[in-house]
Protein backbone atom coordinates (compact mmCIF):
# COMPACT_ATOMS: atom_id res chain seq x y z
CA UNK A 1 44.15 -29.31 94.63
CA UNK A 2 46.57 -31.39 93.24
CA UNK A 3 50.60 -31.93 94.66
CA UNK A 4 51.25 -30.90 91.21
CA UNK A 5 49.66 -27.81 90.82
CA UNK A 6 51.75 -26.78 94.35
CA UNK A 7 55.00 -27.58 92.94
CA UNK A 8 54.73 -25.10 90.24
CA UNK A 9 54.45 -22.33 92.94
CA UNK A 10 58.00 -22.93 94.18
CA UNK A 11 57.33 -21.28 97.44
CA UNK A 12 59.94 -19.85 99.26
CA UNK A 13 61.68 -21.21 102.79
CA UNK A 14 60.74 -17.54 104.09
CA UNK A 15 58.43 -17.06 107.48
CA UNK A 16 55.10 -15.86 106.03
CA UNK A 17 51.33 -16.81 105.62
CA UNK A 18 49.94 -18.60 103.20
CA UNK A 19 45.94 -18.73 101.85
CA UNK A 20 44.34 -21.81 101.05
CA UNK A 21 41.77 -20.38 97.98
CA UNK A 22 39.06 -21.72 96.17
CA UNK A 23 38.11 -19.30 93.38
CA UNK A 24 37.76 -16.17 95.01
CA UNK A 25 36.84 -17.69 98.42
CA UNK A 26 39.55 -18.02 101.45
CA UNK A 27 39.00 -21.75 102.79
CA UNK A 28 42.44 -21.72 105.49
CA UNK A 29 44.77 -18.87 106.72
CA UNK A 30 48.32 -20.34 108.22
CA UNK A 31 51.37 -18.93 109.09
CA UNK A 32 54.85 -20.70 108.57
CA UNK A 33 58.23 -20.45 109.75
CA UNK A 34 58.93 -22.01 105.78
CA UNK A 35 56.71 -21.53 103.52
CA UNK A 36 57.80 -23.88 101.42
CA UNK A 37 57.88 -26.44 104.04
CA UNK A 38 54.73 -25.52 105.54
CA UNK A 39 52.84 -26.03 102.90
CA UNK A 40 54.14 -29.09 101.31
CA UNK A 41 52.96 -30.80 104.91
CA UNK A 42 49.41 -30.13 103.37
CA UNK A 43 49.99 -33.59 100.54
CA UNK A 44 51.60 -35.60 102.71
CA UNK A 45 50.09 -39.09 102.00
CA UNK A 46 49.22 -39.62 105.71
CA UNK A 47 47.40 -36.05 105.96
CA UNK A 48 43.79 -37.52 107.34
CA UNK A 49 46.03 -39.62 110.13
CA UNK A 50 47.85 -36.23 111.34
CA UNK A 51 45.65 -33.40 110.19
CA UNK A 52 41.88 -35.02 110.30
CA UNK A 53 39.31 -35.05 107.75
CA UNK A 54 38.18 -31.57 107.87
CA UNK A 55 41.73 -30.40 106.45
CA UNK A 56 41.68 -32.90 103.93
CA UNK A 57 38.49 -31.74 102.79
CA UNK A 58 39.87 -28.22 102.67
CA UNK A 59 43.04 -29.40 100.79
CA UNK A 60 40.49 -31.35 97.92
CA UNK A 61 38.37 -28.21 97.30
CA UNK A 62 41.19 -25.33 97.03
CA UNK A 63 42.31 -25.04 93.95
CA UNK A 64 45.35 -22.66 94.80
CA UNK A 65 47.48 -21.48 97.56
CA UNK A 66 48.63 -17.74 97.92
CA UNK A 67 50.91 -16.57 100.07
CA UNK A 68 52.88 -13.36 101.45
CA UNK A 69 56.26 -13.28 103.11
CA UNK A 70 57.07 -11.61 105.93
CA UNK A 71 60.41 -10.69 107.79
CA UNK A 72 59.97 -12.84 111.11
CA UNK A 73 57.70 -15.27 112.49
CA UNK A 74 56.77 -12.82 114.60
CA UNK A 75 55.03 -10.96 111.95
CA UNK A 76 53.66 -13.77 110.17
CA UNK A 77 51.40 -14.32 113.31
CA UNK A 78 49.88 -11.03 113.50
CA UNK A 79 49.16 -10.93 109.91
CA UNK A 80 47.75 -14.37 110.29
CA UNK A 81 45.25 -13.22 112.85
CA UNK A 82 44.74 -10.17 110.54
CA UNK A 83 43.65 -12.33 107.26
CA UNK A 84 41.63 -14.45 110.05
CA UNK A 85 39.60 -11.63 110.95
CA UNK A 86 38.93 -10.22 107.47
CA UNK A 87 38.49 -13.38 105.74
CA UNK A 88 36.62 -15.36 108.33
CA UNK A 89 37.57 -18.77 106.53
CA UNK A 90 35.42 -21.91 107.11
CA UNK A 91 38.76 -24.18 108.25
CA UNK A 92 39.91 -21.64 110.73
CA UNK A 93 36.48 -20.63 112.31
CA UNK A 94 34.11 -23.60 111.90
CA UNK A 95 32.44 -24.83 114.97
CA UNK A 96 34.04 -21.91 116.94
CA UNK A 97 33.25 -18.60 118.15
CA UNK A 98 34.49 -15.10 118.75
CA UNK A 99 34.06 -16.37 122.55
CA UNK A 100 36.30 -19.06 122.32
CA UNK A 101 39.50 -16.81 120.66
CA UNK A 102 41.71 -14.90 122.53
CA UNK A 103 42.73 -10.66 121.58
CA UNK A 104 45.05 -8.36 121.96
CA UNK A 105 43.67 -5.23 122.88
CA UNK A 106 44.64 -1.17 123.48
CA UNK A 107 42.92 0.46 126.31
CA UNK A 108 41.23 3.59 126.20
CA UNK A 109 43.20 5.43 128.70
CA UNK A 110 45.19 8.62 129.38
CA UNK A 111 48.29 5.49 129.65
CA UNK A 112 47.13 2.94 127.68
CA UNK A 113 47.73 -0.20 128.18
CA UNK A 114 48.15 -3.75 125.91
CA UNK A 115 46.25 -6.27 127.35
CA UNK A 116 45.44 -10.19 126.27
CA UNK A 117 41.43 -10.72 126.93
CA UNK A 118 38.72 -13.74 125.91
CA UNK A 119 36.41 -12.54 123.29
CA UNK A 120 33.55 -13.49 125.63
CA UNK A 121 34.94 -10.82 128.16
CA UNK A 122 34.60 -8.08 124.77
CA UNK A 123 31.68 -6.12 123.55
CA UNK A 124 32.97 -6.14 120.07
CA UNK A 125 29.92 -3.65 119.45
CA UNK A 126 31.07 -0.74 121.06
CA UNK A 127 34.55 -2.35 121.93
CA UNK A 128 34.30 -1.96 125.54
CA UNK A 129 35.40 -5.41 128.14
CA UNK A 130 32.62 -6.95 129.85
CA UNK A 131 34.27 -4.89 133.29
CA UNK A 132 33.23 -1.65 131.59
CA UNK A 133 36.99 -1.24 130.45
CA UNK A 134 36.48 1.11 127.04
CA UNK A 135 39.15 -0.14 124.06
CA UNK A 136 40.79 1.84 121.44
CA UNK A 137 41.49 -1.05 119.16
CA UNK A 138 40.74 -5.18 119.32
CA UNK A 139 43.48 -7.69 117.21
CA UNK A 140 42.50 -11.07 116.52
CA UNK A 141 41.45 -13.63 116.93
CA UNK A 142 44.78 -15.46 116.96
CA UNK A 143 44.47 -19.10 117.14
CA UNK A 144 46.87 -19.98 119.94
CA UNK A 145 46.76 -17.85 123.04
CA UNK A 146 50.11 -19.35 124.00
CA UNK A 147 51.40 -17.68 120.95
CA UNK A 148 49.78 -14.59 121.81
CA UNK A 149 51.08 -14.20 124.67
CA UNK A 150 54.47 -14.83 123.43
CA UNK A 151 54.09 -12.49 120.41
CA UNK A 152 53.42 -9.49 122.87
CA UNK A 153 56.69 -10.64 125.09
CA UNK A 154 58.31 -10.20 121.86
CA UNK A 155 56.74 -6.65 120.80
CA UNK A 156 57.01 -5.44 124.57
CA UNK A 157 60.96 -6.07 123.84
CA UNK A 158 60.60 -3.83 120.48
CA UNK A 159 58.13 -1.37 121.68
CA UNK A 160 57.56 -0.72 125.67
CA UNK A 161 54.45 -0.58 126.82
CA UNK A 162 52.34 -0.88 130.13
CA UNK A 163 50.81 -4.18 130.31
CA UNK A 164 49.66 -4.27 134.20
CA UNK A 165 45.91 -6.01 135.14
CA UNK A 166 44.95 -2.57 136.69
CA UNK A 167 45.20 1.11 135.16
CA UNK A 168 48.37 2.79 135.49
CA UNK A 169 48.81 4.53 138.71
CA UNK A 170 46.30 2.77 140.41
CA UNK A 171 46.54 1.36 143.89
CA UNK A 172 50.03 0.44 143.31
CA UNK A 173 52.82 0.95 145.77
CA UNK A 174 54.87 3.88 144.57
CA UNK A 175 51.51 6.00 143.50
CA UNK A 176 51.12 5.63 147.64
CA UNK A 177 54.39 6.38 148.53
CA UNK A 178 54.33 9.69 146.04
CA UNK A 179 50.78 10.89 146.77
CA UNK A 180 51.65 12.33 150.21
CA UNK A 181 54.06 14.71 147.92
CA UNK A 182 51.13 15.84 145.36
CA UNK A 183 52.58 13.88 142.50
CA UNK A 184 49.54 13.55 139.74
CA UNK A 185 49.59 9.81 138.08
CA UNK A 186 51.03 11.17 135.27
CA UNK A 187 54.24 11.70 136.85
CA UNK A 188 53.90 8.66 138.88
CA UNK A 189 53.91 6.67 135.38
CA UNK A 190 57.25 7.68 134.98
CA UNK A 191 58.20 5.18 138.04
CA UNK A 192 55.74 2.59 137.59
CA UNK A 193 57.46 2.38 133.67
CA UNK A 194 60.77 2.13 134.81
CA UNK A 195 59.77 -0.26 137.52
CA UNK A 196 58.11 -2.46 135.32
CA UNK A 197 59.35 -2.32 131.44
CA UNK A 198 63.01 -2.84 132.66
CA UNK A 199 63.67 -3.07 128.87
CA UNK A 200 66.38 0.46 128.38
CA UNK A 201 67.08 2.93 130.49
CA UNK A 202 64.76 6.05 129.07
CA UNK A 203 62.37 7.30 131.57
CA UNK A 204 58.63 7.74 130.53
CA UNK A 205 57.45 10.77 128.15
CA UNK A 206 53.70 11.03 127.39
CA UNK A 207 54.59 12.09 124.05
CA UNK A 208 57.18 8.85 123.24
CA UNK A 209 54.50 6.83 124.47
CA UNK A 210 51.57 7.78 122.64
CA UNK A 211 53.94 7.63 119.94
CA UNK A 212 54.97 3.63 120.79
CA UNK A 213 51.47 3.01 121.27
CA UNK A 214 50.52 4.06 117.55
CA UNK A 215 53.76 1.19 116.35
CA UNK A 216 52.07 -1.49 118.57
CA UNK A 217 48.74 -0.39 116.56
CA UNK A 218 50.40 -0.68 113.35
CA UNK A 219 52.49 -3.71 113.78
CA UNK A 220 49.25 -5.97 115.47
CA UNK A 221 47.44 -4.83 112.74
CA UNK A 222 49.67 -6.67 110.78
CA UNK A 223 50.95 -3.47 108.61
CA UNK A 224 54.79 -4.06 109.56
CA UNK A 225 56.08 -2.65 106.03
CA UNK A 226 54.11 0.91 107.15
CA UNK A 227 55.47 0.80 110.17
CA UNK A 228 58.80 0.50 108.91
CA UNK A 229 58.23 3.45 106.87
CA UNK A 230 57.53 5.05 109.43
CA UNK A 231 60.46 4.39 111.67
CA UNK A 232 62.51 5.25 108.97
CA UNK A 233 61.13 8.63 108.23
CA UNK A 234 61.19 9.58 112.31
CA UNK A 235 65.17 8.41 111.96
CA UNK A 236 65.54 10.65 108.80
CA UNK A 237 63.70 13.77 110.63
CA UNK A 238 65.34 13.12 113.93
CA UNK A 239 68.46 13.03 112.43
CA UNK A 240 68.13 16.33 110.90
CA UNK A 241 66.80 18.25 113.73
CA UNK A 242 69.98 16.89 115.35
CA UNK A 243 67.38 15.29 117.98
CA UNK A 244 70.00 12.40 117.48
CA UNK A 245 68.28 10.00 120.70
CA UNK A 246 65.60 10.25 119.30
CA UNK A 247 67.75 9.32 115.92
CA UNK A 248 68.86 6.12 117.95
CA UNK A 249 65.66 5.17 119.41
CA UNK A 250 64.52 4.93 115.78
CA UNK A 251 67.07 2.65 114.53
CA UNK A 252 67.19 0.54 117.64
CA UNK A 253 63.24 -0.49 116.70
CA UNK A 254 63.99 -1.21 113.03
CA UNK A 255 66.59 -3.34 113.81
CA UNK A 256 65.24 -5.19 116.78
CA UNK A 257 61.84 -5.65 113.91
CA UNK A 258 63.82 -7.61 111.91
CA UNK A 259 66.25 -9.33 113.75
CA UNK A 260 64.02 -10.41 117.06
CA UNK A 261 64.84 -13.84 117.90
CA UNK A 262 61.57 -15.63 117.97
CA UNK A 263 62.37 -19.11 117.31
CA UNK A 264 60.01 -19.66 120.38
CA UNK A 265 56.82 -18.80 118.79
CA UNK A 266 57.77 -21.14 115.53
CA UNK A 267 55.09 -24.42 115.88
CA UNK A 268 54.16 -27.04 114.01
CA UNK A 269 50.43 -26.49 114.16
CA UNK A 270 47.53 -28.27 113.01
CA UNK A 271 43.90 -28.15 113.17
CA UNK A 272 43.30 -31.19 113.91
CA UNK A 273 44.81 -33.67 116.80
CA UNK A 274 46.89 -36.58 115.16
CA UNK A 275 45.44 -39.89 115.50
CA UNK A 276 47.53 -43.17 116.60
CA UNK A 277 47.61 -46.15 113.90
CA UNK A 278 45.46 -49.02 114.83
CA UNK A 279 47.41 -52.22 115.77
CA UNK A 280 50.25 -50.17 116.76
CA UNK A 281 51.86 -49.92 119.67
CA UNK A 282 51.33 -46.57 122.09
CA UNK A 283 54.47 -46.74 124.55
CA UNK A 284 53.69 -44.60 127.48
CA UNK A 285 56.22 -43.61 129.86
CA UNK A 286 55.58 -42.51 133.41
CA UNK A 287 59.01 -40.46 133.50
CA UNK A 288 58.57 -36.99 131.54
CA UNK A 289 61.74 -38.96 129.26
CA UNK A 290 63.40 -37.30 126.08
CA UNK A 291 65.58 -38.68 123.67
CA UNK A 292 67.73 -36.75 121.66
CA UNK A 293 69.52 -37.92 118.57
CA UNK A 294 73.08 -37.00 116.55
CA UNK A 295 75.91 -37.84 115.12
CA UNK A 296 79.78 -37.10 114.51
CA UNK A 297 82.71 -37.76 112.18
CA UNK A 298 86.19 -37.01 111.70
CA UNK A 299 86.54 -36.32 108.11
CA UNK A 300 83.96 -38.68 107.08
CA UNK A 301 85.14 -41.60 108.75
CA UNK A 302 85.09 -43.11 112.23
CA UNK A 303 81.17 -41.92 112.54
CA UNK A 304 79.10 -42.51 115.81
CA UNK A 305 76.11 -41.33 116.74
CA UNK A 306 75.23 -39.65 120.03
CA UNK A 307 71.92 -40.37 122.29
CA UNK A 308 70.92 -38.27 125.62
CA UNK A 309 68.69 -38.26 127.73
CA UNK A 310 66.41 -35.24 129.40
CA UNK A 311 64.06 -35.85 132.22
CA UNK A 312 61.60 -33.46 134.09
CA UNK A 313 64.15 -30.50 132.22
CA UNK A 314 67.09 -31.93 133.67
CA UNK A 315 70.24 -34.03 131.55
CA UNK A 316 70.51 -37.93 132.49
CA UNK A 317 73.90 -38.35 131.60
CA UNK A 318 74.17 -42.23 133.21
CA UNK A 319 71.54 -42.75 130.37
CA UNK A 320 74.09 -41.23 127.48
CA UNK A 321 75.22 -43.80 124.92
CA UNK A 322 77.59 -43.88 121.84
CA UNK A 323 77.16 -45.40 118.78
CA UNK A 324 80.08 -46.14 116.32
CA UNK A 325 78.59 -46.29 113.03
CA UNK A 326 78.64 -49.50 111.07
CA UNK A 327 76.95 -50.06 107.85
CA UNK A 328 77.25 -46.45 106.76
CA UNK A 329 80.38 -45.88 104.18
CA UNK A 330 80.15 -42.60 103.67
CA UNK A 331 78.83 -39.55 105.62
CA UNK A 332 74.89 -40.25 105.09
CA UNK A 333 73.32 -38.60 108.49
CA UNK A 334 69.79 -40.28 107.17
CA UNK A 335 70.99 -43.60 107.04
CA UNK A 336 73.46 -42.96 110.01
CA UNK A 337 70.09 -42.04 111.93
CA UNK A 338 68.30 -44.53 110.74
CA UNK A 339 71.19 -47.02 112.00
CA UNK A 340 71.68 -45.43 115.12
CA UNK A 341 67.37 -45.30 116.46
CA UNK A 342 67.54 -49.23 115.01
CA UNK A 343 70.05 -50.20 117.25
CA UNK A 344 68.75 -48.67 120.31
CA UNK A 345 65.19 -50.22 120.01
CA UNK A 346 67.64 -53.22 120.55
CA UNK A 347 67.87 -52.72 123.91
CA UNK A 348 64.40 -53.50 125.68
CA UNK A 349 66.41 -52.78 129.03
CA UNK A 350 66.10 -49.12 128.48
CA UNK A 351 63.23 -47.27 129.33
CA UNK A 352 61.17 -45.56 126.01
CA UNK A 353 61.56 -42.08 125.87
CA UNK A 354 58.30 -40.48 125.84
CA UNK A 355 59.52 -37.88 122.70
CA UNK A 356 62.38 -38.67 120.34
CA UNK A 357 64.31 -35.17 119.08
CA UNK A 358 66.42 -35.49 116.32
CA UNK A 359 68.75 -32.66 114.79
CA UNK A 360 67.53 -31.67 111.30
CA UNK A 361 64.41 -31.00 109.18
CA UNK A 362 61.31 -32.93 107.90
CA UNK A 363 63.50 -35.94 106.17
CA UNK A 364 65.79 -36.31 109.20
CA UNK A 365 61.80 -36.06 111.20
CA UNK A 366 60.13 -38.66 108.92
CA UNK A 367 63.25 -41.19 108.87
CA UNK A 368 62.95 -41.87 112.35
CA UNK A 369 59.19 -42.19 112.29
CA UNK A 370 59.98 -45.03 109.83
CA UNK A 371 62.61 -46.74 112.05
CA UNK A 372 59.90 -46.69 114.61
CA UNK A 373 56.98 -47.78 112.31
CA UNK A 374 58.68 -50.51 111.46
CA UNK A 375 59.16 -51.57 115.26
CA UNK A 376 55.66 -51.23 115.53
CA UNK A 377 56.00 -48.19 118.16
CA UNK A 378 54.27 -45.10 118.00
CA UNK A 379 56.80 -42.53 119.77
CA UNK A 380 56.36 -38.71 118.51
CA UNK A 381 59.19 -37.54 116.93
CA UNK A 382 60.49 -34.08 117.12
CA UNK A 383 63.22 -32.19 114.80
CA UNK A 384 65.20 -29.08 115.47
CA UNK A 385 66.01 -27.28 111.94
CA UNK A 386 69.03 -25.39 112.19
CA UNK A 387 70.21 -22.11 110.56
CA UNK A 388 73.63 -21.35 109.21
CA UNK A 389 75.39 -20.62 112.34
CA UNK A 390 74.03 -23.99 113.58
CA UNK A 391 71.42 -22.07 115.73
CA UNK A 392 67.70 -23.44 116.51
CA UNK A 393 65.62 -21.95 113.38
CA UNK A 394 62.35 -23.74 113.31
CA UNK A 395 61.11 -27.18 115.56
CA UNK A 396 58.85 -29.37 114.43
CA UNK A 397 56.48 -31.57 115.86
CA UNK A 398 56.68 -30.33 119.41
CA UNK A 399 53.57 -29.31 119.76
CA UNK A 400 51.98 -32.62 118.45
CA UNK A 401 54.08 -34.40 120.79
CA UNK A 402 53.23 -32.42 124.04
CA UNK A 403 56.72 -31.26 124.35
CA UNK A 404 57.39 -27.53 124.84
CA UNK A 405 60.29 -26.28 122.67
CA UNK A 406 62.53 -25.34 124.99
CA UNK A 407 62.84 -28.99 125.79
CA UNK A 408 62.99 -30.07 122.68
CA UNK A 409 65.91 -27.01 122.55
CA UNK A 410 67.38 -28.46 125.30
CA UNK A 411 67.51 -31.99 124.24
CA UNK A 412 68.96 -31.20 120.80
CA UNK A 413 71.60 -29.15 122.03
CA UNK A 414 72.79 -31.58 124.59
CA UNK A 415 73.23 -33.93 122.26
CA UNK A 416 75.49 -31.60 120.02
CA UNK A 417 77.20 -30.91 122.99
CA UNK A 418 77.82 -34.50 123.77
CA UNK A 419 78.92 -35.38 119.99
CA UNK A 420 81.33 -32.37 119.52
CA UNK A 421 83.01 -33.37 122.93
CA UNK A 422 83.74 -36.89 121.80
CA UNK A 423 85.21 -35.06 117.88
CA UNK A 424 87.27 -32.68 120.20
CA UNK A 425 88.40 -36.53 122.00
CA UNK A 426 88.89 -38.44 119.13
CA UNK A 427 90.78 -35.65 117.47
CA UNK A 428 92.82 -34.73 120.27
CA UNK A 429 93.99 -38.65 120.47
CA UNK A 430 94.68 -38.73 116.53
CA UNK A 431 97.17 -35.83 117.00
CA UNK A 432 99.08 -36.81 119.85
């Protein structure tokens, strides 16, 4: 498939998942935080150095790309693993195994519960764990188990439900303290839920939760536009039967589907490690050492750019440096970058960061890489895209460079920090 052939799609810069096709036949499922973005990565002309051969090859024989949209990112990784398990494509699955995947699963229990497991712990033939644990329902396989286990954080917050290592009511603390007053584990539920979700203040209901239990079905299954259909018919009915908590509970989940901040579970995946340039240099630091990138102007003039410095999680602010802009005439953040990472490789004196973060998207990402290139240093580079209110949207590269986001996070927004408080300075002097 041709760069060509993509550009007539005009894909949208939605969240969603997106089908790499060959006639009828699924070669790739993926999930993006931009569609649009996402898949442009795919004909990048150094694909085989980041994604590997084995993408490359699946780029060459699609011959189209389909895609859906989906609210959140959230949703675009359960309907990822969804398509993955249906469509069992070659680029996903090839030279793995159901063993090596991880699941979300429902119990078969009086409480069920929601429960990460191994596909080698799972009989998938009568769904039932390898510790004689019978299961209602197996999700999955979903690629990363670090984003599994984020995605149910993020649906526990939606939808409450149990997800302790042990049945409910078993051997835990307050079903001892409450047996010696003939209290079944039914009723002891009700304080192991409030001990443990934490989430609102409703107390537990056998009913309500078989009920929340049937919306975790639906939305793992990847059906989130059912589910919302049905939220919004229990509001409508609720409403009318004047059950109007009920009513409340109802719009509380519809509104927490679609506006649940999961910036955390946005990565820049790949399938295949990226592999260093030969001849180039690898600089290796032995300090955990980020360096975060951005700049600052009054009106369009009197630019600088910003660098700061995070080690082991923590700001190095004796490492902080300012950078009045030179060559730049007008407000051009690329070239200002660009300026900016050149004149810091000027100063040998300074320890190399281990990860660079700069604030902006895939040209701001790919600008620095350049800079560095032409150095002849290899340094990953990470970029924090930013919504309208200027709040973290989508980071990429962090996974590639063996950063965890909320560093990355943390580095970009110290550095906007640091900028805005030298505007607030430079404006505060111009006035007076």
């Amino acid at each position: 498939m041709e760069r060509t052939h993509l550009e007539k799609r005009n894909l949208p810069d939605v969240p969603g998942v997106y089908l790499f096709k060959q006639g009828r036949k699924v070669l790739y499922v993926g999930k993006a935080t931009s569609l649009r973005d996402r898949v442009k990565s795919y004909f990048d002309d150094d694909l085989i150095a980041t994604r590997g051969p084995r993408v490359v090859d699946m780029v060459t024989k699609s011959d189209r790309v389909v895609y859906e949209t989906t609210p959140t990112v959230l949703e675009a990784l359960v309907r990822e693993a969804a398509l993955i398990k249906k469509y069992r494509p070659s680029a996903n699955v090839d030279g793995k195994d159901d063993k090596t995947f991880l699941y979300a699963v429902i119990t078969e229990e009086d409480i069920p519960r929601v429960l990460m497991v191994r596909g080698k712990d799972i009989d998938f033939k009568i769904l039932r764990t390898r510790t004689g644990q019978n299961l209602k329902a197996v999700y999955g396989p979903f690629p990363s188990g670090a984003q599994l286990r984020e995605g149910l954080r993020l649906i526990r917050r939606i939808f409450a439900f149990f997800d302790t290592p042990k049945p409910v009511g078993t051997k835990s603390p307050s079903e001892i303290k409450i047996k010696s007053h003939g209290v079944n584990k039914h009723q002891n539920a009700r304080v192991e839920f409030n001990q443990q979700i934490g989430i609102y203040p409703r107390t537990f209901n056998e009913k309500e939760y078989r009920r929340t239990i049937r919306h975790v079905m639906l939305f793992l299954s990847g059906r989130g536009k059912e589910l919302r259909t049905m939220l919004e018919k229990e509001m409508r009915k609720a409403a009318k039967e004047e059950r109007f908590e009920d009513a409340a509970e109802a719009r509380r989940e519809l509104f927490a589907l679609d506006h649940i901040q999961d910036v955390s579970l946005i990565k820049d995946e790949s399938l295949e490690e990226s592999h260093p340039v030969q001849g180039s240099t690898l600089y290796r630091t032995t300090l955990y050492r980020i360096e975060a990138y951005d700049t600052a102007h009054l009106s369009g003039t009197n630019a600088i750019g910003v660098m700061t410095v995070i080690e082991g999680g923590v700001p190095t602010k004796r490492d902080y440096r300012t950078f009045n802009i030179r060559g730049v005439k007008k407000n051009d953040d690329i070239a200002s970058l660009k300026e900016v990472l050149s004149r810091r490789l000027s100063h040998p004196e300074w320890a190399l960061p281990k990860v660079i973060v700069v604030d902006g998207g895939t040209t701001h990402k790919k600008a620095a890489e350049s800079v560095l290139a032409a150095a002849g240093l290899i340094v990953p580079v990470v970029a924090v895209v930013k919504d309208e209110r200027h709040r973290p949207r989508e980071v990429i590269g962090a996974r590639r460079a063996g950063v965890s986001e909320a560093d990355a996070v943390l580095a970009n927004s110290e550095a906007h920090r640091f900028s805005l408080a030298w505007h607030r300075r430079a404006r505060s002097s111009q006035m007076r």
